[in-house]
C-alpha atoms as a PDB file:
ATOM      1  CA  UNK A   1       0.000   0.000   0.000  1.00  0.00           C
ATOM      2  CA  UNK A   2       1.637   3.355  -1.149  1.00  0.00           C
ATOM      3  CA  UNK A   3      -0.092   6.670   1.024  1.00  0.00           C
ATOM      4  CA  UNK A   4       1.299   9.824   0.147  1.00  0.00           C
ATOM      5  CA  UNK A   5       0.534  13.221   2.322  1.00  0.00           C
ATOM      6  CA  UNK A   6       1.652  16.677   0.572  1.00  0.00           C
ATOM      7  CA  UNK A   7       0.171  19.932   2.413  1.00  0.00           C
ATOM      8  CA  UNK A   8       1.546  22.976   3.424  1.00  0.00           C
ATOM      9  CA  UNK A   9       3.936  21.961   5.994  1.00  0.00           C
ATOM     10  CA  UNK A  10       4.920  18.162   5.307  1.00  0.00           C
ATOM     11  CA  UNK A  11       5.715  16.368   2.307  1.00  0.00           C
ATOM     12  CA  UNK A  12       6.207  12.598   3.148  1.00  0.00           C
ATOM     13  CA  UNK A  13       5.968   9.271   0.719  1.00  0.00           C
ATOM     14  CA  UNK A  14       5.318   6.249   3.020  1.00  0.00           C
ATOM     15  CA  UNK A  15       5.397   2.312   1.056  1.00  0.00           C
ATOM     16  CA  UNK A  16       3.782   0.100   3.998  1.00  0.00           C
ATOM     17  CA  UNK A  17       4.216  -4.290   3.074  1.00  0.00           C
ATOM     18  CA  UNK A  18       3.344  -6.566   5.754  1.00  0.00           C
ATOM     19  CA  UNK A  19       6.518  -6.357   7.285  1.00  0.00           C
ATOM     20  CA  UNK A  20       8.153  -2.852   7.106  1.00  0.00           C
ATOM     21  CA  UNK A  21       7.236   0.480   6.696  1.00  0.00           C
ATOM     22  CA  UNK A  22       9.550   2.655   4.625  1.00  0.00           C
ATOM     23  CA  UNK A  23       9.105   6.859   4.636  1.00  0.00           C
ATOM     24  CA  UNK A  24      10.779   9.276   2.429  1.00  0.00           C
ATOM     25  CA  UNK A  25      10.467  12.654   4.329  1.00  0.00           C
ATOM     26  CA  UNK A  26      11.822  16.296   2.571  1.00  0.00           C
ATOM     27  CA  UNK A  27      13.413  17.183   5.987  1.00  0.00           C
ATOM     28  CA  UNK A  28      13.439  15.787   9.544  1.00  0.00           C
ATOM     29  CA  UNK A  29      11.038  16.471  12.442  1.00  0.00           C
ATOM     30  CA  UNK A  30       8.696  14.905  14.212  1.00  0.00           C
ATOM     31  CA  UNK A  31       6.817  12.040  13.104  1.00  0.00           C
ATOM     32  CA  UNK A  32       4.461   9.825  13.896  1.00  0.00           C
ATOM     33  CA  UNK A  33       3.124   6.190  12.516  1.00  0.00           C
ATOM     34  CA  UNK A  34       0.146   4.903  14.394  1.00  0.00           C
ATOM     35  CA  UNK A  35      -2.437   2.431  12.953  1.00  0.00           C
ATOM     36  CA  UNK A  36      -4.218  -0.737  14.589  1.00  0.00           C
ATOM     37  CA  UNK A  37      -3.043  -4.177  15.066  1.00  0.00           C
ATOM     38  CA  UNK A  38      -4.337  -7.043  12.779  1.00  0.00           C
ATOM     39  CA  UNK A  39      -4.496  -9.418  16.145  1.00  0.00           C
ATOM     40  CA  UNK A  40      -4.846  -8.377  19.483  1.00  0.00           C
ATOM     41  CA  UNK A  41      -1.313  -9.537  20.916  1.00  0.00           C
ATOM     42  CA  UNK A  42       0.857  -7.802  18.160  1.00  0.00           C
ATOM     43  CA  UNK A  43       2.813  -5.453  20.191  1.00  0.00           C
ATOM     44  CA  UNK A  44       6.065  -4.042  19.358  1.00  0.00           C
ATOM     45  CA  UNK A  45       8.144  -1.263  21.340  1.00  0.00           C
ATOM     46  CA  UNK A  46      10.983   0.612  19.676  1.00  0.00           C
ATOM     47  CA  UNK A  47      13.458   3.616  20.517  1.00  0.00           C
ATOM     48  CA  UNK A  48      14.632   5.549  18.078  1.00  0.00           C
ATOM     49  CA  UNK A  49      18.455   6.395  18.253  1.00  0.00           C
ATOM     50  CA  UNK A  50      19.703   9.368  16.156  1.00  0.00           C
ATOM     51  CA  UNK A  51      23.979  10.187  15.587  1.00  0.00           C
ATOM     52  CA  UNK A  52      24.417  13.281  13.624  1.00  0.00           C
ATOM     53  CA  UNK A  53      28.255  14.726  12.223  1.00  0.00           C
ATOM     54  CA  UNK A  54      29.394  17.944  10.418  1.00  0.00           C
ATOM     55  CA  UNK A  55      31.923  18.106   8.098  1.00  0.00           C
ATOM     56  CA  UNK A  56      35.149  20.332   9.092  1.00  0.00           C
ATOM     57  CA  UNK A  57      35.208  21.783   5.741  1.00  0.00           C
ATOM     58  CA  UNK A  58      32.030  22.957   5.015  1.00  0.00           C
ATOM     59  CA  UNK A  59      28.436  22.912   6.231  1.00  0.00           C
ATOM     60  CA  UNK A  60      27.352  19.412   5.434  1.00  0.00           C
ATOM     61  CA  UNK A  61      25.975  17.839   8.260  1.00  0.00           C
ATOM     62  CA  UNK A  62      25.038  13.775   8.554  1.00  0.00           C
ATOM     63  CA  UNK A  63      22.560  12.563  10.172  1.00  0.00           C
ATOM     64  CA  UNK A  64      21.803   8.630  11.023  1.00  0.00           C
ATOM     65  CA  UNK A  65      18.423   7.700  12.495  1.00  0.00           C
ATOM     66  CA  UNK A  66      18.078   4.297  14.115  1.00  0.00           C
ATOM     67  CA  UNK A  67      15.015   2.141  15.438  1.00  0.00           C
ATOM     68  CA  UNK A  68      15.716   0.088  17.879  1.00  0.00           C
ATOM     69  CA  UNK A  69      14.392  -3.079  19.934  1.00  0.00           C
ATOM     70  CA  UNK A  70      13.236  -1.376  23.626  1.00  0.00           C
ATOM     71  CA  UNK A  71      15.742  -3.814  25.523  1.00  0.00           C
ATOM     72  CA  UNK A  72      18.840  -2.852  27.934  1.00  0.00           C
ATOM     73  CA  UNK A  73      21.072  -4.720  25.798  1.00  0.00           C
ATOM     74  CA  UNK A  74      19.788  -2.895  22.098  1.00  0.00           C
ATOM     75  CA  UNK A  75      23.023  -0.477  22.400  1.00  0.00           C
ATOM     76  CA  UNK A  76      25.771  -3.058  23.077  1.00  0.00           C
END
């Protein structure tokens, strides 16, 4: 299923299969994805880890945006 939203302040392409949900967003901010189970017991928390770097030379920045299982041991 392919849902795109274009308004005034968000542009964002989102391809959902069964098992992954994939967004193409024209710059970062905050974001949600909500939507309803298919069973009851399908549960699944996340944290989102984000690493960002500038280049010394110029004004290019990186930025790396991670979702993670919500364990203590995701980060080792």
């Amino acid at each position: 299923e392919i849902m795109s939203v274009d308004d005034e302040s968000t542009s964002c392409y989102c391809l959902m299969d069964s098992h992954n949900c994939h967004l193409l967003l024209d710059q970062p901010g905050c974001y949600a994805l909500v939507g309803e189970p298919i069973t009851d017991a399908a549960i699944k928390r996340l944290r989102i880890a984000a690493f960002g770097s500038m280049e010394a030379s110029s004004m290019d920045y990186s930025l790396r945006v991670h979702c993670v299982d919500d364990t203590p041991h995701a980060f080792q």
